[in-house]
C-alpha atoms as a PDB file:
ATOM      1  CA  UNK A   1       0.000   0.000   0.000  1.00  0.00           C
ATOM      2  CA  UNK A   2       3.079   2.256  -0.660  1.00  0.00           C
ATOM      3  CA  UNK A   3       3.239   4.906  -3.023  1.00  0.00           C
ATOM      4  CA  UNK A   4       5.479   5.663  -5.788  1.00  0.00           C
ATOM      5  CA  UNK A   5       8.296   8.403  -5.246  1.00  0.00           C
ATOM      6  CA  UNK A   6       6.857  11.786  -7.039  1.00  0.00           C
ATOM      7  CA  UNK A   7       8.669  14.600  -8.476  1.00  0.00           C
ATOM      8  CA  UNK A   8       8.852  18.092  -6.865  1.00  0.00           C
ATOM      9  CA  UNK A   9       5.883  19.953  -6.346  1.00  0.00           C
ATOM     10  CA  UNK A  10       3.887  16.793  -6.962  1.00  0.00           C
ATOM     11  CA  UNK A  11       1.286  15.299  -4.510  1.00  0.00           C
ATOM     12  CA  UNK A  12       3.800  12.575  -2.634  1.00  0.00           C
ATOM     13  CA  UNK A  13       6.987  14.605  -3.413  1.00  0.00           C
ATOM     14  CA  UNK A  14       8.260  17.853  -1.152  1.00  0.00           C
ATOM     15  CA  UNK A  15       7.564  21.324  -2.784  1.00  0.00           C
ATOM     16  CA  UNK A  16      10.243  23.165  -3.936  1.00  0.00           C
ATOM     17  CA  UNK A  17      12.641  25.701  -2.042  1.00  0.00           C
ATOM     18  CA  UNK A  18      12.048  29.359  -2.587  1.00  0.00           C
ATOM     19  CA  UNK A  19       9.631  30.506  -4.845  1.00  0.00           C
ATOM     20  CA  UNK A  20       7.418  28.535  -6.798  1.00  0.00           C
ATOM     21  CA  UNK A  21       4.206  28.970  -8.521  1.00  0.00           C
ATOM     22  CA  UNK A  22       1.647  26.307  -7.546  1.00  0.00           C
ATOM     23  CA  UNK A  23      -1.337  27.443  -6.116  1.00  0.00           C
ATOM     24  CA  UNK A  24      -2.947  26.946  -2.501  1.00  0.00           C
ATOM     25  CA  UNK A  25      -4.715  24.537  -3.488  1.00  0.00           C
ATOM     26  CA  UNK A  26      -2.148  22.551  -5.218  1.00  0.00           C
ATOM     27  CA  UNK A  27       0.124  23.126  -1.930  1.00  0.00           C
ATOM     28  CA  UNK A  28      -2.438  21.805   0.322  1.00  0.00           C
ATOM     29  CA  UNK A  29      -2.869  18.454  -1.845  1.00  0.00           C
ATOM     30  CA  UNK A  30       0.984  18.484  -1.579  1.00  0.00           C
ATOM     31  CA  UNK A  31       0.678  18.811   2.166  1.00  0.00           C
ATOM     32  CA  UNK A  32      -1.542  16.433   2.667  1.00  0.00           C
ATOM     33  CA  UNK A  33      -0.658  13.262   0.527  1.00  0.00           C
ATOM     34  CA  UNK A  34       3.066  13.736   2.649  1.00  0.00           C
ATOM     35  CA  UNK A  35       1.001  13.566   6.006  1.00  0.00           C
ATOM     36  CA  UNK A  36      -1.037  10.193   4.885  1.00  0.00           C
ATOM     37  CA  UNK A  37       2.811   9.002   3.514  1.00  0.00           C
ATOM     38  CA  UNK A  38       4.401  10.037   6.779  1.00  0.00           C
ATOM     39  CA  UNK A  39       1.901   8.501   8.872  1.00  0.00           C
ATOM     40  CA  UNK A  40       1.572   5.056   7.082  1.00  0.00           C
ATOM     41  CA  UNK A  41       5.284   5.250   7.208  1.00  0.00           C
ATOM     42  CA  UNK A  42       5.749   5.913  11.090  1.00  0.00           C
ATOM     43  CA  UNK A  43       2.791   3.647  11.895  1.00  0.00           C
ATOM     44  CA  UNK A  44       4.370   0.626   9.990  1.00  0.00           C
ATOM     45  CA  UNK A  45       8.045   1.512  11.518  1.00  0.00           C
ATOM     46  CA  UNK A  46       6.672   2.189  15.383  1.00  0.00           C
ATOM     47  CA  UNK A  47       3.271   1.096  15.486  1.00  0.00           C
ATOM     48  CA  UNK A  48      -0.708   3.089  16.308  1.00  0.00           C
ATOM     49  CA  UNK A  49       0.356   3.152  19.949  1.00  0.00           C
ATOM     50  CA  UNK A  50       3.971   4.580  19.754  1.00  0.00           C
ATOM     51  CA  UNK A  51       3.422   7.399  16.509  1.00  0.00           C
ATOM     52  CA  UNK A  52       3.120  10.493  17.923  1.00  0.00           C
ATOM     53  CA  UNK A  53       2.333  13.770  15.906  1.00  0.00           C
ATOM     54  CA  UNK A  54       5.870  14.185  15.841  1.00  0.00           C
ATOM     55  CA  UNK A  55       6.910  11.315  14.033  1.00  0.00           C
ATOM     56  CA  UNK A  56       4.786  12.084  11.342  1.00  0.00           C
ATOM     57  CA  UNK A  57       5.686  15.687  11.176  1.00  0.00           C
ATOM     58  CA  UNK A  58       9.664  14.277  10.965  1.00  0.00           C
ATOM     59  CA  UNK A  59       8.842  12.242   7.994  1.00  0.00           C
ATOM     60  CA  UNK A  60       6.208  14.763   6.366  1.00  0.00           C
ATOM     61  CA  UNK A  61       8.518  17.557   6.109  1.00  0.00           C
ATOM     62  CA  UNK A  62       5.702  20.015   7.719  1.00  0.00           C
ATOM     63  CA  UNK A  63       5.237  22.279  10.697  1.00  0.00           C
ATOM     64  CA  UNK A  64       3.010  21.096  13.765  1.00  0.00           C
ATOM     65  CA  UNK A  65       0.627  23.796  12.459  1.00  0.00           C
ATOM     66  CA  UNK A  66       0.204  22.348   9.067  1.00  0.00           C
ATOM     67  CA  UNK A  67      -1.171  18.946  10.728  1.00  0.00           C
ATOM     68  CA  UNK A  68      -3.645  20.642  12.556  1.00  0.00           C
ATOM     69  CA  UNK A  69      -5.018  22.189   9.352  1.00  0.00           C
ATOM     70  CA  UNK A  70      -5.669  19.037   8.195  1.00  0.00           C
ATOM     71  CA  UNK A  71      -6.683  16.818  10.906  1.00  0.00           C
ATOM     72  CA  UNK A  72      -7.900  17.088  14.141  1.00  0.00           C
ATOM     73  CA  UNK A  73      -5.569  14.775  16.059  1.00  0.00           C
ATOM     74  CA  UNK A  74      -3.625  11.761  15.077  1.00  0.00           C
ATOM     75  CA  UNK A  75      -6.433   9.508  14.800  1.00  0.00           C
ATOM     76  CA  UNK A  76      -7.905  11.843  12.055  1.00  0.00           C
ATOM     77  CA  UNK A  77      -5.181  11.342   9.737  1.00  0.00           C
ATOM     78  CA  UNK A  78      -4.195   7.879  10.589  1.00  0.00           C
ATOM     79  CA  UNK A  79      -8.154   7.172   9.634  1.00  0.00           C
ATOM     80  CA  UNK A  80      -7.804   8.958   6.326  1.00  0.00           C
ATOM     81  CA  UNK A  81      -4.438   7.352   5.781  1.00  0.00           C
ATOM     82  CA  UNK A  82      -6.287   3.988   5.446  1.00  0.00           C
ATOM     83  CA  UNK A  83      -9.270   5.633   3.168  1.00  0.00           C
ATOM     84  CA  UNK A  84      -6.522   6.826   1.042  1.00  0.00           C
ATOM     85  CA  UNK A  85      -4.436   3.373   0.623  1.00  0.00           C
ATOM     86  CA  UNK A  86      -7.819   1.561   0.453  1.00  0.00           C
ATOM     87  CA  UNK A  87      -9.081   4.032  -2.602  1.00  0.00           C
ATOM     88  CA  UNK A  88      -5.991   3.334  -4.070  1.00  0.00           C
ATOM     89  CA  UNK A  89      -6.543  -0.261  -3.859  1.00  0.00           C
ATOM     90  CA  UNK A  90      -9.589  -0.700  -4.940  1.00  0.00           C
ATOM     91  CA  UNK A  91      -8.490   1.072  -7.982  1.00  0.00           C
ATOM     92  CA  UNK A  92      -6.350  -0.877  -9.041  1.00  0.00           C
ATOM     93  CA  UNK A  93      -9.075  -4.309  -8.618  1.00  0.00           C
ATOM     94  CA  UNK A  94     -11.206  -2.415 -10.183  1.00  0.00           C
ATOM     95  CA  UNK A  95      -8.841  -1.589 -13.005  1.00  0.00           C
ATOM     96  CA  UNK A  96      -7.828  -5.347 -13.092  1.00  0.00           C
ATOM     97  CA  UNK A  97     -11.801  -6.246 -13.738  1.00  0.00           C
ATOM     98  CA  UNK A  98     -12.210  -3.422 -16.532  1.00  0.00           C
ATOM     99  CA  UNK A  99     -11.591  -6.299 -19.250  1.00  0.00           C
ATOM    100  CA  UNK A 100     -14.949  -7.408 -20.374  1.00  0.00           C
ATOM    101  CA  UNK A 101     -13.953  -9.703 -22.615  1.00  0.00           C
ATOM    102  CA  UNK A 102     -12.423 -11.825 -20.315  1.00  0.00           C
ATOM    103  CA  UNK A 103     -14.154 -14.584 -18.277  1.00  0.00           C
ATOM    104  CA  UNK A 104     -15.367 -13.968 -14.958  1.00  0.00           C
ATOM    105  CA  UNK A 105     -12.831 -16.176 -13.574  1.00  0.00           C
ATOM    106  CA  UNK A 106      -9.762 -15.044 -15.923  1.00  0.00           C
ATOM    107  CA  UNK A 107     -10.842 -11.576 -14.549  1.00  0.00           C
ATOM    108  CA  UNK A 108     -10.628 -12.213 -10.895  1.00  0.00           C
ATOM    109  CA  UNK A 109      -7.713 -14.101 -11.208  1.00  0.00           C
ATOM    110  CA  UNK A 110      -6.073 -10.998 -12.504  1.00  0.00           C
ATOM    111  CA  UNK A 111      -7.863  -8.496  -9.746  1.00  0.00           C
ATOM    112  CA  UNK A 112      -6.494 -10.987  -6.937  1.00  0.00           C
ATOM    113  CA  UNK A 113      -3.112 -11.076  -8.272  1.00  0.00           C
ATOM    114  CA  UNK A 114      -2.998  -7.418  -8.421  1.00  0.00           C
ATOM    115  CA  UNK A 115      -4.238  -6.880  -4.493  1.00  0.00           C
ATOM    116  CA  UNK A 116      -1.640  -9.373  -3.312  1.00  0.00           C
ATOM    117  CA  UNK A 117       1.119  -7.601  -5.303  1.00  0.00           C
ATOM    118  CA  UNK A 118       0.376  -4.520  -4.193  1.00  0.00           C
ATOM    119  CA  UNK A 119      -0.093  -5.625  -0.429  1.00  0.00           C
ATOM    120  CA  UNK A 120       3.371  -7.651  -0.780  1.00  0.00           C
ATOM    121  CA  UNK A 121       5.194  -4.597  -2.272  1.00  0.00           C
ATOM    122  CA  UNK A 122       5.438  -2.679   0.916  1.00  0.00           C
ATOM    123  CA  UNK A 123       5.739  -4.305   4.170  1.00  0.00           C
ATOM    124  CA  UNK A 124       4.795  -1.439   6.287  1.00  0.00           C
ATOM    125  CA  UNK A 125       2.213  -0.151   5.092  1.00  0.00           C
ATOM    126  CA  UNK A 126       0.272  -3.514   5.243  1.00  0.00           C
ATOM    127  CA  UNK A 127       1.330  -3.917   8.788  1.00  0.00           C
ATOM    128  CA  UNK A 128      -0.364  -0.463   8.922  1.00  0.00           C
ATOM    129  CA  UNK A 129      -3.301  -1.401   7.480  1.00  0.00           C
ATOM    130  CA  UNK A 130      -3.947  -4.754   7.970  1.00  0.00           C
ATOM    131  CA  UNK A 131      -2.937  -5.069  11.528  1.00  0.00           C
ATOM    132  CA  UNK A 132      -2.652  -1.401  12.773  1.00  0.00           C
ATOM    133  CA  UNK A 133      -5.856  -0.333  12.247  1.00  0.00           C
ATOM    134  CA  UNK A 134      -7.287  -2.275  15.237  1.00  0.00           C
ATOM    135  CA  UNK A 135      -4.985  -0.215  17.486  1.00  0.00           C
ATOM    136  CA  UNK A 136      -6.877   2.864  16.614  1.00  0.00           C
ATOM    137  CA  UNK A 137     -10.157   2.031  18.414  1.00  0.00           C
ATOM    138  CA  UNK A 138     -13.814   1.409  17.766  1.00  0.00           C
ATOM    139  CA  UNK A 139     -14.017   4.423  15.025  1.00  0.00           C
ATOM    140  CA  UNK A 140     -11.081   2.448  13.118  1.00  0.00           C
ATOM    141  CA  UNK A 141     -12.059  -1.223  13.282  1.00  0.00           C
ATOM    142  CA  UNK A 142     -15.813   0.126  11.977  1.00  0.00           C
ATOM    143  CA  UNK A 143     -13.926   1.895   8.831  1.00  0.00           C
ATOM    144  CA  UNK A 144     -12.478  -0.973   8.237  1.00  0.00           C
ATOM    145  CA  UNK A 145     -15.757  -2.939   7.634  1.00  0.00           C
ATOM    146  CA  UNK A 146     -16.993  -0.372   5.619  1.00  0.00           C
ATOM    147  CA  UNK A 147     -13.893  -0.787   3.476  1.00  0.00           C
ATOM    148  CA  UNK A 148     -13.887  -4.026   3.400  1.00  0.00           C
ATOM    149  CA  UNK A 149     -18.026  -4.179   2.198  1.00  0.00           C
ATOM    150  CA  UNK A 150     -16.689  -2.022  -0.918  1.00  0.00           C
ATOM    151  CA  UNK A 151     -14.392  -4.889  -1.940  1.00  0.00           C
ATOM    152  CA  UNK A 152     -17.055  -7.332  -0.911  1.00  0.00           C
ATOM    153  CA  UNK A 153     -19.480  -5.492  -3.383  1.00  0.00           C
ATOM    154  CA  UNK A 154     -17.213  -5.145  -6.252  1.00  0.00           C
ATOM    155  CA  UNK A 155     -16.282  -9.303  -6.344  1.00  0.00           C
ATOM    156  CA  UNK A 156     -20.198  -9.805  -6.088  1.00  0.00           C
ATOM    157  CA  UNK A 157     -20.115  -7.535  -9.059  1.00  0.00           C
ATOM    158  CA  UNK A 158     -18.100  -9.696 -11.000  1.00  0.00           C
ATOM    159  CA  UNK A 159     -19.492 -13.215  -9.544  1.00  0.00           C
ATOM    160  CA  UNK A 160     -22.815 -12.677  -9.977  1.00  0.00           C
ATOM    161  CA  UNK A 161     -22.434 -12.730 -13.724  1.00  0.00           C
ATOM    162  CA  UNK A 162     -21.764 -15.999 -13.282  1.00  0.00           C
ATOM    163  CA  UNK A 163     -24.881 -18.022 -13.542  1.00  0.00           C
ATOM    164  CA  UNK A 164     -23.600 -20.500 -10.799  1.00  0.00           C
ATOM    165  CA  UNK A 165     -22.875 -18.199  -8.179  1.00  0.00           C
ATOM    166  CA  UNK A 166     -26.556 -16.360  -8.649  1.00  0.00           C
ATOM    167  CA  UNK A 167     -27.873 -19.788  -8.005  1.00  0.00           C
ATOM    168  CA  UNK A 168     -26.234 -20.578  -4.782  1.00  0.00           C
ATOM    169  CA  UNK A 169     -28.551 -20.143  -2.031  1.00  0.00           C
ATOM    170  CA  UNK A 170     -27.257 -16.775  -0.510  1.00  0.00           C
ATOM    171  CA  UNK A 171     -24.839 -15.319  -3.058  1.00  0.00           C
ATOM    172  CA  UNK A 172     -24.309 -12.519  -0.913  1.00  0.00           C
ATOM    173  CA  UNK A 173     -23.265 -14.602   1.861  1.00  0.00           C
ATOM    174  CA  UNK A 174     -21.053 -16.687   0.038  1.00  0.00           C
ATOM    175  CA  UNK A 175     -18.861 -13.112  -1.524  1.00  0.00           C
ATOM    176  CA  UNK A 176     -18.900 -12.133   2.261  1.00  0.00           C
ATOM    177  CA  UNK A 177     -17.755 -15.488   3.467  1.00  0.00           C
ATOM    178  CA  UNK A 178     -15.166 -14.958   0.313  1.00  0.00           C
ATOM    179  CA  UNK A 179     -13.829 -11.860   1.371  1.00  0.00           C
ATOM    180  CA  UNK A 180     -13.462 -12.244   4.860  1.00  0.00           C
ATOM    181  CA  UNK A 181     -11.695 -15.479   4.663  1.00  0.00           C
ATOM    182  CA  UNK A 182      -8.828 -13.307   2.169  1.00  0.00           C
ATOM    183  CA  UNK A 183      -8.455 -10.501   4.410  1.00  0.00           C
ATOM    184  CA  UNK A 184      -8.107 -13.575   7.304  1.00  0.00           C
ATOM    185  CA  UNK A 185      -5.052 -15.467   5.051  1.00  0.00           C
ATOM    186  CA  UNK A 186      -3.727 -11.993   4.217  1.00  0.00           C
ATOM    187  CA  UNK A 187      -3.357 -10.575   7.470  1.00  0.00           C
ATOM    188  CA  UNK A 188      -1.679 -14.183   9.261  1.00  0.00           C
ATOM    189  CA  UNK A 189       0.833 -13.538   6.327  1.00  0.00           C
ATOM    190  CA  UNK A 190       1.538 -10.033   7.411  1.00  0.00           C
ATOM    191  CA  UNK A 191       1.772 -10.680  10.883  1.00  0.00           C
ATOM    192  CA  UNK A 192       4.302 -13.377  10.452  1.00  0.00           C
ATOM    193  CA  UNK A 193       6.347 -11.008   8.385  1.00  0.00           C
ATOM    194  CA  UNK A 194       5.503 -13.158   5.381  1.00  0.00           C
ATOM    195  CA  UNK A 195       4.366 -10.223   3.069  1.00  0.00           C
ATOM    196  CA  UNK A 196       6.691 -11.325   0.414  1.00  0.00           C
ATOM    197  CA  UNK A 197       4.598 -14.696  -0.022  1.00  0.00           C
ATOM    198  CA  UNK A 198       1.369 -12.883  -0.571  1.00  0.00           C
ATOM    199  CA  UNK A 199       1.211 -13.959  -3.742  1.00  0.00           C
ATOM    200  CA  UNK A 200       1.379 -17.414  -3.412  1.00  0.00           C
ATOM    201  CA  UNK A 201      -2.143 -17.430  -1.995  1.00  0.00           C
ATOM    202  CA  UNK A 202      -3.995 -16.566  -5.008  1.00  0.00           C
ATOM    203  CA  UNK A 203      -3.461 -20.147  -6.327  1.00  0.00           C
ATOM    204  CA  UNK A 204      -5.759 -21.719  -3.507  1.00  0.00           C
ATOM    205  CA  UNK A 205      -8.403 -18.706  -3.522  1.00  0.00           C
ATOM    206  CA  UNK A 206      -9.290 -19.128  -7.489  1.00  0.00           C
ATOM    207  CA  UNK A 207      -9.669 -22.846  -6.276  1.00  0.00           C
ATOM    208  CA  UNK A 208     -11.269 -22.554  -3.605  1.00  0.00           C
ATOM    209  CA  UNK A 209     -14.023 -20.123  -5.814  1.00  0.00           C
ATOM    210  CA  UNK A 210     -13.942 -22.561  -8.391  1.00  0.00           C
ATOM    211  CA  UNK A 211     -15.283 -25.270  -6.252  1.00  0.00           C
ATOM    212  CA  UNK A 212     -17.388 -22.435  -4.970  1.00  0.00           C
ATOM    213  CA  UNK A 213     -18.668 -22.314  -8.109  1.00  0.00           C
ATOM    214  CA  UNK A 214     -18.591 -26.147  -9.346  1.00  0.00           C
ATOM    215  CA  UNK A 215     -16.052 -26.441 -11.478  1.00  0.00           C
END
C-alpha cells in the first residue's frame, strides 16, 4: 500500500525551495498526501500506539501547524491514511476487472493477483493497514468494515455474472464469506512477516471459488 516516489511539487513529493508557482490549493494536496505518507510510514516503523504527531511531522517535512489544518488529532489522519491506501486499492481491482472480454474467472484471477502484489510490495504499510488499524479504536475497526463491504461489493459484481454463483442459495453470503476469509489469510501472512509470499495465496483462492462455483 506504498506509493510511488513523485517529483517536486507533486502530490507525494516535497515542494520546492524558494519561490514557486503552484497554487494553494495545489500546496495543500501536496501537504496532505506527505502527512497520509508520513503517517503510514511511522505507523508501519513504530506502530498506532507509539506514533506520535511528531513522528509524522519528521517524515512529512511540515510544521506542527500544518497537521492541525488538516486533521484534528492523530487519529484523524491515521483514519484517512487507510481511506486513502484503500481508494488506491480498490483502484487498481477495479482496473484489473475493466476487461470485459475476459471470463469472470480469468478476470478475478487478474484483480487478486494485483491486491496481493500490491499488499506484498510494501511491508509497512500492510502492517499499517492490515494489523494497525485495530490499534486505533472502535471508530477504526468500523472503517475498516466499511472498506472491506466495498471490496465485498465489487467481487459480487463480477461473480454474480456468473450463472452459478446467482444460483447458490445466498450469493451474498457466500462473496462475504469470500472476502473475509482473504483478508483472514492476508493478514496471518503479514503478521508473520511473510508479506513477500502474498502472492502465493492466489493459487488456492481461485480454487477454492472454483469449487465455490462447481467447477
Amino acid at each position: 500500500m506504498g506509493s510511488g516516489g513523485a517529483g517536486p511539487g507533486a502530490a507525494g513529493g516535497s515542494l520546492p525551495r524558494g519561490r514557486h508557482h503552484l497554487s494553494r490549493e495545489q500546496v495543500r494536496a501536496s501537504q496532505r498526501i506527505r502527512l497520509l505518507e508520513g503517517m503510514t510510514a511511522a505507523v508501519g516503523e513504530r506502530g498506532y500506539a507509539r506514533t506520535t504527531v511528531a513522528d509524522v511531522l519528521k517524515r512529512a517535512r511540515v510544521s506542527r501547524e500544518t497537521f492541525y489544518e488538516h486533521f484534528a488529532d492523530k487519529q484523524e489522519c491515521f483514519m484517512s491514511a487507510y481511506e486513502h491506501a484503500a481508494d488506491r486499492i480498490l483502484g487498481v481491482v477495479s482496473d484489473a476487472l475493466a476487461a470485459r472480454d475476459e471470463p469472470v474467472m480469468g478476470r478475478l484471477e487478474r484483480a487478486l493477483r494485483a491486491y496481493l502484489r500490491e499488499l506484498a510490495a510494501d511491508a509497512a504499510a500492510a502492517r499499517t493497514f492490515l494489523l494497525e488499524i485495530y490499534a486505533a479504536g472502535p471508530a477504526a475497526a468500523a472503517l475498516r468494515y466499511r472498506v472491506q463491504s466495498r471490496f465485498a461489493g465489487v467481487v459480487d459484481g463480477l461473480l454474480a455474472e456468473d450463472e452459478r454463483f446467482r444460483a447458490l442459495p445466498d450469493p451474498e453470503f457466500a462473496c462475504r464469506m469470500l472476502i473475509g476469509g482473504i483478508a483472514s489469510l492476508v493478514t496471518a501472512r503479514v503478521a508473520l512477516g511473510e508479506h513477500a509470499t502474498l502472492p502465493a495465496l492466489s493459487a488456492p483462492i481461485l480454487a477454492h471459488v472454483s469449487t465455490l462455483l462447481g467447477h
